[in-house]
Protein backbone atom coordinates (compact mmCIF):
# COMPACT_ATOMS: atom_id res chain seq x y z
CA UNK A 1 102.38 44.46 13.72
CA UNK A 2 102.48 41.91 16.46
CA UNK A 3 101.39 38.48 15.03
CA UNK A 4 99.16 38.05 18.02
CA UNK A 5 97.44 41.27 17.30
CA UNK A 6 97.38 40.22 13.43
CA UNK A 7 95.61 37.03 14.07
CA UNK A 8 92.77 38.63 16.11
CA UNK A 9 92.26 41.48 13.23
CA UNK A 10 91.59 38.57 11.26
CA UNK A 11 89.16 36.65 12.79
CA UNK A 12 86.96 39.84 13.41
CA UNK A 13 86.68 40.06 9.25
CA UNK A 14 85.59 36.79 9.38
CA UNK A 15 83.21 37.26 12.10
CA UNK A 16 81.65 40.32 10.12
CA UNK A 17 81.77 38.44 6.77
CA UNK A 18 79.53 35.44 8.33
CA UNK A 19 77.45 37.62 10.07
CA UNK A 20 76.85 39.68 7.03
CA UNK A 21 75.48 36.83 4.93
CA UNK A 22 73.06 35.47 7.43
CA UNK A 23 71.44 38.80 7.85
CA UNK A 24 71.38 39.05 3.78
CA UNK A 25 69.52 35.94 4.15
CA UNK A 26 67.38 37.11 6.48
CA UNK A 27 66.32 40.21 5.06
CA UNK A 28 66.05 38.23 1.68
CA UNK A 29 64.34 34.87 2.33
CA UNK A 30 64.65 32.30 -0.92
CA UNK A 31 61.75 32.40 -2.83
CA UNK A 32 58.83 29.98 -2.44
CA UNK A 33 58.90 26.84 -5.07
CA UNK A 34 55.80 25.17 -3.84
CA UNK A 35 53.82 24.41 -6.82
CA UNK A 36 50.74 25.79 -5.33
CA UNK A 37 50.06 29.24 -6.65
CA UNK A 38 48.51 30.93 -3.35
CA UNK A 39 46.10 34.24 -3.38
CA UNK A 40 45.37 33.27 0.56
CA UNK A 41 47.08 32.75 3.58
CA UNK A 42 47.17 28.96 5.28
CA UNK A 43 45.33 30.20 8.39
CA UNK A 44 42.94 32.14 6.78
CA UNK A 45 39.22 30.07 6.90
CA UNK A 46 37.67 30.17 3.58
CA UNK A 47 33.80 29.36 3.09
CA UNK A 48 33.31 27.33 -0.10
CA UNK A 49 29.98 25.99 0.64
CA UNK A 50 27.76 28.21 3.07
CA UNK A 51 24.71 25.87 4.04
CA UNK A 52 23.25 23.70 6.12
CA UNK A 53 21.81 19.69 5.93
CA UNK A 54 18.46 21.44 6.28
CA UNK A 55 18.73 23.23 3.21
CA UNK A 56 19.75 20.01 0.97
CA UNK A 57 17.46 18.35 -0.95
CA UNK A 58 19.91 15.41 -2.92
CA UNK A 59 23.52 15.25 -3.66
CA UNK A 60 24.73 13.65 -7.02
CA UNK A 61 27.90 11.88 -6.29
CA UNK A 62 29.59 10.80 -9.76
CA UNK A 63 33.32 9.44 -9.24
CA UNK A 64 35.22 6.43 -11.69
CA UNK A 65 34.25 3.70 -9.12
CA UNK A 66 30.31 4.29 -8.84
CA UNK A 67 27.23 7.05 -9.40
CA UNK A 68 25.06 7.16 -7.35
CA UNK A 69 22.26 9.83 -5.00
CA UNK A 70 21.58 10.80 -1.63
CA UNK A 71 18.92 11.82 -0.54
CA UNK A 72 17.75 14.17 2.19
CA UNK A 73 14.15 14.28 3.90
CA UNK A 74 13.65 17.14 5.86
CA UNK A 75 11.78 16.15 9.06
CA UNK A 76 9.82 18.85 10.84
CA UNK A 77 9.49 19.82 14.15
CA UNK A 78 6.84 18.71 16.12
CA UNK A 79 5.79 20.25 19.33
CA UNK A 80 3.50 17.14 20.31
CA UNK A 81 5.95 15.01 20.55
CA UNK A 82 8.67 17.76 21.69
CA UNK A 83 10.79 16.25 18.26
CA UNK A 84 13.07 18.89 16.84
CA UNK A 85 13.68 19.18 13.32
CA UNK A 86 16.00 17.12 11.52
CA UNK A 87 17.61 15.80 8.17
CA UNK A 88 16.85 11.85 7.14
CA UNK A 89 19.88 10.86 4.76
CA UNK A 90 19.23 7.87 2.77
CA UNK A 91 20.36 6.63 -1.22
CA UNK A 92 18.22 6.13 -4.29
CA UNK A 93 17.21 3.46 -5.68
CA UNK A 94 18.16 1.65 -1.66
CA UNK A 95 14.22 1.17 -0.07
CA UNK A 96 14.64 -1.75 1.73
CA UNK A 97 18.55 -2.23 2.02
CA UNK A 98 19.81 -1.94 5.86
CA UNK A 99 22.15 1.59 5.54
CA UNK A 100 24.56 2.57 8.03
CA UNK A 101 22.72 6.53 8.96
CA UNK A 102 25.64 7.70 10.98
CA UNK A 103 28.04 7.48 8.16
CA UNK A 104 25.52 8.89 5.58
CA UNK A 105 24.73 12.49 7.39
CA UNK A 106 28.76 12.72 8.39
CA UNK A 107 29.61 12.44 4.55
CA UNK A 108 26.91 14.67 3.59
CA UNK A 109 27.61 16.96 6.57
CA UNK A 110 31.37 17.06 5.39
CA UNK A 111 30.29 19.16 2.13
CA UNK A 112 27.43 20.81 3.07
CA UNK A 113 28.90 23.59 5.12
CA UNK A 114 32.57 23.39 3.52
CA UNK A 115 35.39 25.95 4.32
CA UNK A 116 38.90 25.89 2.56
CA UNK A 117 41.85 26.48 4.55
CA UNK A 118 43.80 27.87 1.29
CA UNK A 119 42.38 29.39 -1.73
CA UNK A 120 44.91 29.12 -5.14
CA UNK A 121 44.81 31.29 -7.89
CA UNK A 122 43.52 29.71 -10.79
CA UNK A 123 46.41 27.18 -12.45
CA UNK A 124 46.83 27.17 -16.00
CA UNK A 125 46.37 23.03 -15.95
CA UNK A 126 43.65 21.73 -13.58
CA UNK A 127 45.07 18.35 -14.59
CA UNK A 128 47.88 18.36 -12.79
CA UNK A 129 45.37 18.75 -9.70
CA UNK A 130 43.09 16.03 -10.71
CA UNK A 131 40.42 18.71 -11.71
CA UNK A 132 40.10 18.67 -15.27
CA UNK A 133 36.89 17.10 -17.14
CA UNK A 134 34.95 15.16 -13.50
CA UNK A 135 38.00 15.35 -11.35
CA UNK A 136 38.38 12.33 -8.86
CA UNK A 137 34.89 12.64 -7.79
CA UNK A 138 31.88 15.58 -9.32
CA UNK A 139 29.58 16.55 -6.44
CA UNK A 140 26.15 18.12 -7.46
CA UNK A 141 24.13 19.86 -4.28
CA UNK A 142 20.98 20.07 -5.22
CA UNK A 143 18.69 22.43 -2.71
CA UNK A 144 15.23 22.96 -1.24
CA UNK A 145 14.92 25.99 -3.34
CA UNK A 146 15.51 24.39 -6.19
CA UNK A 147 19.29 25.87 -6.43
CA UNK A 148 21.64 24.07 -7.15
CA UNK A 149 26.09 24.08 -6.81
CA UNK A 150 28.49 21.76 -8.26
CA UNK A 151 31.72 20.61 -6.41
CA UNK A 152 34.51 19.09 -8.54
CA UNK A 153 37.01 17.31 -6.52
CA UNK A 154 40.57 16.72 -7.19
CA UNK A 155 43.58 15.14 -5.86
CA UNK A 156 44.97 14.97 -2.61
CA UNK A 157 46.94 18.17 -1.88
CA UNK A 158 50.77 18.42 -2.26
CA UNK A 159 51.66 20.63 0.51
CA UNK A 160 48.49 20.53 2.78
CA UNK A 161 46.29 17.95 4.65
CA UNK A 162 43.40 17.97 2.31
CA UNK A 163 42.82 17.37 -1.38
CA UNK A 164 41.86 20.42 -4.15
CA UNK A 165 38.18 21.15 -4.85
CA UNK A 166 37.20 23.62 -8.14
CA UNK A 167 33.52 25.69 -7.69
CA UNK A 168 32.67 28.16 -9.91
CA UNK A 169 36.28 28.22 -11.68
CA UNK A 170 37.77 28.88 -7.97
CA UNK A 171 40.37 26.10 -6.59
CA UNK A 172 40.70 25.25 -2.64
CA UNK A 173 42.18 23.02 -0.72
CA UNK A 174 39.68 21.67 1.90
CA UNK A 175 40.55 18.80 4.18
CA UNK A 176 36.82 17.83 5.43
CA UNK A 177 35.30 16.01 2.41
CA UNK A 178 34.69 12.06 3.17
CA UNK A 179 36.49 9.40 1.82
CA UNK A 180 33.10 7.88 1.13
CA UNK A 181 32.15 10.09 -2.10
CA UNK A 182 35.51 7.99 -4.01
CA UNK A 183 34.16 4.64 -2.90
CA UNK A 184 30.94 2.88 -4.19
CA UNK A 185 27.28 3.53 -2.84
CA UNK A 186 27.81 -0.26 -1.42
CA UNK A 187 29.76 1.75 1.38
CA UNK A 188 27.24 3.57 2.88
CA UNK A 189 25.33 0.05 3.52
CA UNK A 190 25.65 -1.30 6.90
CA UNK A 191 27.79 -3.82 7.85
CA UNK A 192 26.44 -5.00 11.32
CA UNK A 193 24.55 -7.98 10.25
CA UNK A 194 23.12 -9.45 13.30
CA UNK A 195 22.92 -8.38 17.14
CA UNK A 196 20.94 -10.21 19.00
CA UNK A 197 19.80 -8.64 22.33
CA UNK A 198 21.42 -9.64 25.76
CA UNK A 199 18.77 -12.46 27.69
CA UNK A 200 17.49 -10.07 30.39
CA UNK A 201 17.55 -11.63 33.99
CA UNK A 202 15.53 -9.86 37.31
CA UNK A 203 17.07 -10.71 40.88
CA UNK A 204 14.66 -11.40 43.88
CA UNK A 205 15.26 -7.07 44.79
CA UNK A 206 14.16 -6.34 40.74
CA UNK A 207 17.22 -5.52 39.84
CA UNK A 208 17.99 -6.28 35.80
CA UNK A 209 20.95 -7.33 34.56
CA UNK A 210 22.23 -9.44 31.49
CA UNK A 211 21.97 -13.37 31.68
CA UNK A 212 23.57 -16.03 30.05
CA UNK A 213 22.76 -16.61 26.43
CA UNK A 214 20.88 -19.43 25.77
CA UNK A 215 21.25 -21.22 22.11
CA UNK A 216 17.77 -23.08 21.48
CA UNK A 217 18.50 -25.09 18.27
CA UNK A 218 21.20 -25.33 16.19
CA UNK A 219 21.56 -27.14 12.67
CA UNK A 220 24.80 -27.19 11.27
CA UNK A 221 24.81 -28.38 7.30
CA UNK A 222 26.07 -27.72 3.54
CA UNK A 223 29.41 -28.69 1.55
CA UNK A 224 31.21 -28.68 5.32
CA UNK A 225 29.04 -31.00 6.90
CA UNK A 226 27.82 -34.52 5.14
CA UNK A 227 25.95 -35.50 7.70
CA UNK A 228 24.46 -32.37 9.47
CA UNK A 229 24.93 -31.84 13.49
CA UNK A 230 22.08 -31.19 15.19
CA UNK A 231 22.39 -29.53 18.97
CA UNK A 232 19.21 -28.23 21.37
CA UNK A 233 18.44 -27.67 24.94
CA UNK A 234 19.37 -30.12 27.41
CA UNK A 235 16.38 -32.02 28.17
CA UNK A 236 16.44 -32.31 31.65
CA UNK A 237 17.62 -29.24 32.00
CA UNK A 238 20.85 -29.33 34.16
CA UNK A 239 21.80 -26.29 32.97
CA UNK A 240 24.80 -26.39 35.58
CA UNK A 241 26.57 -29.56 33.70
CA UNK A 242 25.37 -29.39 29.96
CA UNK A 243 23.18 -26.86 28.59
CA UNK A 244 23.10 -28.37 25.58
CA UNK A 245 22.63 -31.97 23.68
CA UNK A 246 24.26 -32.74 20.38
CA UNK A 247 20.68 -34.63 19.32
CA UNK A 248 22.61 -36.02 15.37
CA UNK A 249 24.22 -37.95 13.53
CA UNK A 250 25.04 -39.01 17.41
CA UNK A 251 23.02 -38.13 20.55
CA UNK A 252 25.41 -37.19 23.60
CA UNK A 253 25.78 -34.04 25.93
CA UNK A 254 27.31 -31.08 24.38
CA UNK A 255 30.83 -29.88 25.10
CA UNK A 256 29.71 -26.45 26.86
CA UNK A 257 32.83 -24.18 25.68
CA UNK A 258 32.90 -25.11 22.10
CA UNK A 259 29.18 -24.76 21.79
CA UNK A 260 29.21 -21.33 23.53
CA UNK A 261 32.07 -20.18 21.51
CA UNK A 262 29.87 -20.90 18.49
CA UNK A 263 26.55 -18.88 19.98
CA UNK A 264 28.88 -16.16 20.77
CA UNK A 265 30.17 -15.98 16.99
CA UNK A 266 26.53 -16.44 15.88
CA UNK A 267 24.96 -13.72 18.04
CA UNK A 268 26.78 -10.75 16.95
CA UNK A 269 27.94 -10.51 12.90
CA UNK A 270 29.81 -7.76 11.42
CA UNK A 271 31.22 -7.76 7.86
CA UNK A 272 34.53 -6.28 6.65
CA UNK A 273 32.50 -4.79 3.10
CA UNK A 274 28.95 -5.15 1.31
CA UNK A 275 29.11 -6.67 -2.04
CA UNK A 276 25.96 -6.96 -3.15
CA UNK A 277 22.45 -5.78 -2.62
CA UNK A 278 19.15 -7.10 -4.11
CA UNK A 279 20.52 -10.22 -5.31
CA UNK A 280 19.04 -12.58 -6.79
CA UNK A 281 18.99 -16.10 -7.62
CA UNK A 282 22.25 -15.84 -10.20
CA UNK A 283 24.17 -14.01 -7.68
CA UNK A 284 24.09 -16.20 -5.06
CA UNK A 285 25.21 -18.57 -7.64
CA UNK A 286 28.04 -16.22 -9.04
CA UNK A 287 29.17 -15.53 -4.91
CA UNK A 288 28.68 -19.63 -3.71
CA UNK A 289 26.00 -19.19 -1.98
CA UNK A 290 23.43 -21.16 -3.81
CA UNK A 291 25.16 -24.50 -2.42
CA UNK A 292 26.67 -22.93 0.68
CA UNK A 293 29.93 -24.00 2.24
CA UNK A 294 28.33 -24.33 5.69
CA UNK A 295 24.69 -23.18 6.85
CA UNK A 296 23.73 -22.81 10.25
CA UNK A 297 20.13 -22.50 11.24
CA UNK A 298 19.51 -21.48 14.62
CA UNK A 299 17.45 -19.78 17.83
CA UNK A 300 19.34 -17.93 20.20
CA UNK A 301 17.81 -15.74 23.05
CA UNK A 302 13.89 -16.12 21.59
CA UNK A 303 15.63 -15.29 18.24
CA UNK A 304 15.56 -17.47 15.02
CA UNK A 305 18.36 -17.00 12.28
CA UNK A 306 19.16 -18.99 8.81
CA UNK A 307 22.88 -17.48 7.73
CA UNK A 308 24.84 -19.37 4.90
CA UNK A 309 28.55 -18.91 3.96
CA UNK A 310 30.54 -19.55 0.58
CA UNK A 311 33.49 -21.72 0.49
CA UNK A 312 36.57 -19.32 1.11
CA UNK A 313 37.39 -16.69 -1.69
CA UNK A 314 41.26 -15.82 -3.27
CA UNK A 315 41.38 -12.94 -0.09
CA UNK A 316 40.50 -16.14 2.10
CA UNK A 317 37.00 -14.64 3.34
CA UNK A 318 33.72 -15.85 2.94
CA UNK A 319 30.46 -14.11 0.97
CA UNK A 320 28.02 -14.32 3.58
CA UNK A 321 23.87 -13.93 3.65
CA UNK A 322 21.32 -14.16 6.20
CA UNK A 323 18.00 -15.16 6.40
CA UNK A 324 15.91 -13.80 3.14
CA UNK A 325 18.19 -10.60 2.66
CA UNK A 326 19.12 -10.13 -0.43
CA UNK A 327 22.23 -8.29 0.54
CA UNK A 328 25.69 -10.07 0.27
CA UNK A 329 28.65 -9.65 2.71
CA UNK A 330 31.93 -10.38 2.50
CA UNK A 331 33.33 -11.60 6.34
CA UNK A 332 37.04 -12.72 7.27
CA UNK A 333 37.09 -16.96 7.85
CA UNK A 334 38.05 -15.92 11.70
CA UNK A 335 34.81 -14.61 12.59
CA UNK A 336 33.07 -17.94 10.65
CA UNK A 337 35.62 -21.10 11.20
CA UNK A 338 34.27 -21.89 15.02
CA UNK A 339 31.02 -22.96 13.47
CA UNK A 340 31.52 -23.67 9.93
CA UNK A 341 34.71 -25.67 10.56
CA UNK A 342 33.14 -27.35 13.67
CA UNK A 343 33.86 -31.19 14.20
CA UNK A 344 31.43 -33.37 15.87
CA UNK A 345 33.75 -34.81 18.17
CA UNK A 346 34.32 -31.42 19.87
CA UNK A 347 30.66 -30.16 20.30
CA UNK A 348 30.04 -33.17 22.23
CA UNK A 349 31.51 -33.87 25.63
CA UNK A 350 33.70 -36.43 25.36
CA UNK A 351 31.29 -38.37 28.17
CA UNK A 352 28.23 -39.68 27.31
CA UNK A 353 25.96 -38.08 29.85
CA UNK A 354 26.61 -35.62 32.35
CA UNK A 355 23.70 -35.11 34.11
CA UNK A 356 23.93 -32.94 37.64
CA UNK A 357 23.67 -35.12 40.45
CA UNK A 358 21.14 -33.57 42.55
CA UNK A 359 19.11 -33.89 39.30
CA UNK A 360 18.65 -37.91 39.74
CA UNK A 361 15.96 -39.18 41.85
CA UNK A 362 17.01 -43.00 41.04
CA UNK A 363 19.58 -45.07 39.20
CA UNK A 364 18.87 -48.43 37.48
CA UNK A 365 22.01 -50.76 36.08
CA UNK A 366 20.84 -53.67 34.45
CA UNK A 367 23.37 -56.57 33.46
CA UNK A 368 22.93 -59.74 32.25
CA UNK A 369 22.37 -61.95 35.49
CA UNK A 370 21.32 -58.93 37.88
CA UNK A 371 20.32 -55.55 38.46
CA UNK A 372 21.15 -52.33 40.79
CA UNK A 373 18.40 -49.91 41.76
CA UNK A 374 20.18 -46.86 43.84
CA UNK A 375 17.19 -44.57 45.13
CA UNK A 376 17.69 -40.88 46.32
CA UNK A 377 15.67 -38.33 48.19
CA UNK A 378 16.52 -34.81 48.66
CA UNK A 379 15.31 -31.40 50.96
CA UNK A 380 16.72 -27.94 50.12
CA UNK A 381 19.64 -27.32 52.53
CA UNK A 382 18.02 -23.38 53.48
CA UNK A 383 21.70 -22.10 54.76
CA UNK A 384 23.58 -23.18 51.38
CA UNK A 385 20.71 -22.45 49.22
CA UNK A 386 20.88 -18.21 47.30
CA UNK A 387 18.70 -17.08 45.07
CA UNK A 388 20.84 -18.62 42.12
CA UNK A 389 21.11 -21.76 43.13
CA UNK A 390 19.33 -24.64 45.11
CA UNK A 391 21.40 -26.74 46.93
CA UNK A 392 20.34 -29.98 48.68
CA UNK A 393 20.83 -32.73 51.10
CA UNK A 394 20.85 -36.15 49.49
CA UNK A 395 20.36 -39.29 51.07
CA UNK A 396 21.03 -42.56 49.10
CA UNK A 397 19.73 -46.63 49.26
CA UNK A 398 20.40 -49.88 47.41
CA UNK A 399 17.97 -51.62 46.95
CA UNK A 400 16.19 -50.21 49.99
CA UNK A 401 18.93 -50.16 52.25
CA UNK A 402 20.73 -46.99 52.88
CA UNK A 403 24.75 -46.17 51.74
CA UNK A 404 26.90 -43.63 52.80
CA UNK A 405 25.97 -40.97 49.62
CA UNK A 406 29.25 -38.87 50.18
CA UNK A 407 32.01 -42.38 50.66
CA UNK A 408 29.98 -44.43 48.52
CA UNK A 409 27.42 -43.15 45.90
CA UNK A 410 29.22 -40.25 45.12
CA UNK A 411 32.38 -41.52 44.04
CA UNK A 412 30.30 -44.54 42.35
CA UNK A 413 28.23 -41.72 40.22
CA UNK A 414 31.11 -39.70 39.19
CA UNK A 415 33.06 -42.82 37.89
CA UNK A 416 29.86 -43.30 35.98
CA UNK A 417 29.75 -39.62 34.65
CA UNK A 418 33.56 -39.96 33.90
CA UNK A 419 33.22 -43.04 31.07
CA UNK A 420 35.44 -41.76 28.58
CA UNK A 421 34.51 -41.68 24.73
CA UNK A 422 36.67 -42.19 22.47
CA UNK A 423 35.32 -41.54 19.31
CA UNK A 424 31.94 -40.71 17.19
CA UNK A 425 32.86 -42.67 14.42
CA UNK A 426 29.42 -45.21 13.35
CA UNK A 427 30.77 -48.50 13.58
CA UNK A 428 28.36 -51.60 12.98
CA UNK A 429 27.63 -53.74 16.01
CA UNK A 430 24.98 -56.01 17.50
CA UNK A 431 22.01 -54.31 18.89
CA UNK A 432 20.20 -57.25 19.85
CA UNK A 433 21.31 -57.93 23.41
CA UNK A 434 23.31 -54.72 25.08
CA UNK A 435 25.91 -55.81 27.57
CA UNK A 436 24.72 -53.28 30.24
CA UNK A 437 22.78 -50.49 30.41
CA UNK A 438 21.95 -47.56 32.88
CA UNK A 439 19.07 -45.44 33.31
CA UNK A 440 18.73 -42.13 35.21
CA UNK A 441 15.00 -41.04 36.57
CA UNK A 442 14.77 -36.98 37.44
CA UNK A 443 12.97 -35.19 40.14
CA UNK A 444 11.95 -33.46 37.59
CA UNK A 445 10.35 -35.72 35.28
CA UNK A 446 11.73 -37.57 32.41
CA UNK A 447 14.53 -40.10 32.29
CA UNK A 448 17.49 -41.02 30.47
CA UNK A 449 19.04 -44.62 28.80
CA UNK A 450 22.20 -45.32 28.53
CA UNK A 451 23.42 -49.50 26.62
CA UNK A 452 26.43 -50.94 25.81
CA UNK A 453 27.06 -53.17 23.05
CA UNK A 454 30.21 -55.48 22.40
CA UNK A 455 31.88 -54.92 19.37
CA UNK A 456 32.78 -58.71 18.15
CA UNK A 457 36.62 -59.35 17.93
CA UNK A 458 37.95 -56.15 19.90
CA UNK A 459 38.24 -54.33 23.30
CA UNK A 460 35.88 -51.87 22.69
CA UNK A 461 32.18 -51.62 23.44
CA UNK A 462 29.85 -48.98 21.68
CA UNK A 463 27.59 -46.82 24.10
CA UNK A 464 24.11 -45.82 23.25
CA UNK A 465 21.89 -42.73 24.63
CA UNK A 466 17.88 -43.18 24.19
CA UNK A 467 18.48 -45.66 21.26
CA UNK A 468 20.79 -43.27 19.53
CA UNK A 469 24.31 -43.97 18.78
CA UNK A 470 26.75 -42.17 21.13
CA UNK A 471 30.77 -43.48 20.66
CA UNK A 472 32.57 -45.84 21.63
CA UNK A 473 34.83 -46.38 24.49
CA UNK A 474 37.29 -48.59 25.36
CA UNK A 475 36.28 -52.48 27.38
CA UNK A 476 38.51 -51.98 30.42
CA UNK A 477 36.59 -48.96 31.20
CA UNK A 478 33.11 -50.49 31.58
CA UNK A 479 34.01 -53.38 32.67
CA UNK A 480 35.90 -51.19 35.99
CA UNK A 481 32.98 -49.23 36.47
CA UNK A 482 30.72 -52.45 36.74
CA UNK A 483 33.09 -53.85 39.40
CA UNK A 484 33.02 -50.25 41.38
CA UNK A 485 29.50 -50.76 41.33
CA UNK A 486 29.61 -54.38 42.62
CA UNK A 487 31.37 -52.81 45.57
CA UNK A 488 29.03 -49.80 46.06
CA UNK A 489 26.39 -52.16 46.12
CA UNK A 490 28.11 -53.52 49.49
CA UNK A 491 28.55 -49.82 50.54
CA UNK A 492 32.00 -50.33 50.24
CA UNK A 493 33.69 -46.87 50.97
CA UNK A 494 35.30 -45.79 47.71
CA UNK A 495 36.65 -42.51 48.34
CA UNK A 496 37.38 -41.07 52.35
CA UNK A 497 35.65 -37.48 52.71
């Protein structure tokens, strides 16, 4: 034989030998070592529980982290009010305590009509599914009829999405029961603390839309704050400068981001987890909240709110309580720190008063040897003016003669509004004879007072609002604004248009 021919001879056999063990394994598949011993097909739908929320009276829910009931109230139909029947989930032993209904009716809902997507035969050890004795969690349905069905529920399933459930000495896998009925009754309560509303706003057609919020009162105290920071409406109202006034332990305009990043974090509150319900007096001691770390008393959008915050816990989050609930949250420091950790020098602008300029009907600077009275008068400018916003045409005098308002008084008032502070801090000082002061009359009504005191032995003055201490700022910058003014006075031009 050829050795060419001999070499293909052989490769056939070879050919014929592989071929003949993959159809061997073909025809004669390995067996099946899955633990799970299966009388059912993977695709096949099983029904384990074959009702519906209407026909549920309680369910007893039993697992090693909590017991606890929930309840069903069947609600009729009513054909007055064209309401259609329906199921009102709720948990014993909860009247009173805020509970989140959504999640309630999906966890019963989850068991209630329950289908299997495997059925095992019956092991020999229901421990090693987590079914033995009360399982991972014991379910008892109890029913309008007075009928009742027990569900125990095992352990997550080895091979399958879903976790093993015995009834009536039968063993399933289902994948639809919730997570809820291993966890505590605490998580069925709900977590949104506070929401309030949006500030509704009508345009001159009657169209509604949302408007800014608008943060009344705010009182900032506890461990966090040894002298507590007061803050309330601006009041004269220039809503387009300073909606706000920090009113103690200084009185100055409000910095307008920092204290609308705080009515933001105040307005809506959501917890991570409940921790408590119907507390009482020796729990908020046991959580901190008895002597809170920060308490914040406010109104925002008509509504008024007290809520109080521990000092930070070992998972750095804060218990938290509002107002006279007795429930206790637990909230990361994230959604807290803007107001709890506020400092006073950042909720107040750092200028003493910034009061809109088409606000002031007349300006009054007193100093020691003489005084500046700057008059204005205004009419709405009809072509710049919307429906949002007034604008005006200002016209400005000195002492009853007139100065160019856009070369001269303009630049003069916003050298004025621009007098840096640079701190807070309470410093002692003379109060008996003020250096300077200023005082700004409104069209509206009302007027403001502004003094300046020396401080004795350094280059700093301090700056009072109303009587209140404000800050203090530094000499040079008075004392340039006082010889701007000597020149606007002359109706010196200070600034080209």
């Amino acid at each position: 034989m050829k050795k060419k021919t001999k070499n293909i001879i052989i490769m056939l056999v070879v050919l014929l030998a592989v071929g003949g063990i993959a159809a061997a394994l073909l025809l004669n598949p390995k067996e099946d070592t899955a633990e799970e011993p299966s009388s059912s097909t993977a695709t096949e739908i099983i029904p384990v529980v074959e009702k519906t929320a209407a026909d549920l009276s309680s369910i007893s829910v039993k697992n090693a982290a909590d017991q606890f009931v929930i309840t069903a109230k069947q609600i009729a139909a009513d054909e007055a009010t064209e309401t259609k029947a329906s199921t009102e989930f709720s948990l014993e032993g909860f009247d009173g305590v805020a509970l989140n209904a959504s999640n309630l009716s999906s966890a019963a809902n989850t068991v209630v009509s329950l289908n299997a997507v495997k059925q095992l035969d019956t092991p020999e050890k229901l421990a090693d599914f987590g079914l033995d004795g009360e399982g991972e969690a014991t379910l008892t349905l109890q029913y309008t009829d007075g009928t009742h069905e027990t569900l125990i529920v095992g352990l997550p399933s080895s091979g399958t999405t879903g976790r093993y459930v015995l009834k009536d000495k039968n063993v399933y896998i289902v994948s639809s029961v919730s997570q809820s009925f291993f966890d505590t009754a605490l998580s069925f309560v709900d977590t949104a603390v506070l929401a309030i509303p949006d500030v509704e706003v009508t345009d001159a057609e009657g169209n509604v839309s949302a408007g800014a919020d608008v943060l009344t009162a705010l009182t900032l105290s506890g461990k966090q704050f040894p002298e507590q920071i007061e803050i309330a409406l601006n009041p004269n109202d220039s809503t387009s400068m300073s909606p706000n006034r920090v009113l103690a332990p200084i009185e100055a305009d409000g910095n307008s981001t920092a204290i609308s990043e705080i009515t933001t974090a105040l307005r809506t509150i959501t917890a991570t987890n409940v921790v408590q319900v119907k507390a009482d007096d020796a729990d908020f001691e046991t959580y901190g909240l008895a002597e809170p770390y920060a308490q914040a008393d406010f109104e925002i959008n008509g509504e008024k709110h007290t809520v109080k915050i521990s000092d930070a816990n070992e998972n750095k989050n804060h218990y938290l309580v509002i107002d006279d609930n007795k429930t206790i949250y637990e909230v990361p420091s994230s959604s807290v720190s803007v107001w709890s950790d506020a400092k006073l020098d950042k909720l107040r602008a750092s200028y003493i008063l910034l009061s809109n300029i088409q606000d002031v009907s007349k300006l009054t600077y007193t100093k020691s040897d003489s005084t500046y009275v700057f008059d204005m008068t205004r009419e709405k400018n009809e072509e710049k003016s919307t429906d949002d916003a007034i604008q005006y045409d200002i016209s400005a005098t000195f002492n009853g003669g007139s100065i160019d308002y856009s070369k001269t008084y303009q630049p003069m008032y916003s050298a004025m509004l621009s007098l840096p502070i640079l701190s807070s801090e309470v410093v002692e000082y003379d109060k008996a004879s003020p250096i300077f002061s200023m005082q700004y009359d409104y069209f509206e009504g009302g007027s403001d007072v502004v003094k300046f005191y020396a401080l004795e032995g350094q280059d700093r003055y301090v700056a009072e609002l109303n009587g209140k201490y404000s800050g203090i700022l530094r000499k040079v910058s008075l004392d340039d604004f006082i010889t701007l003014l000597d020149r606007a006075s002359k109706n010196e031009v200070l600034k080209e248009s």
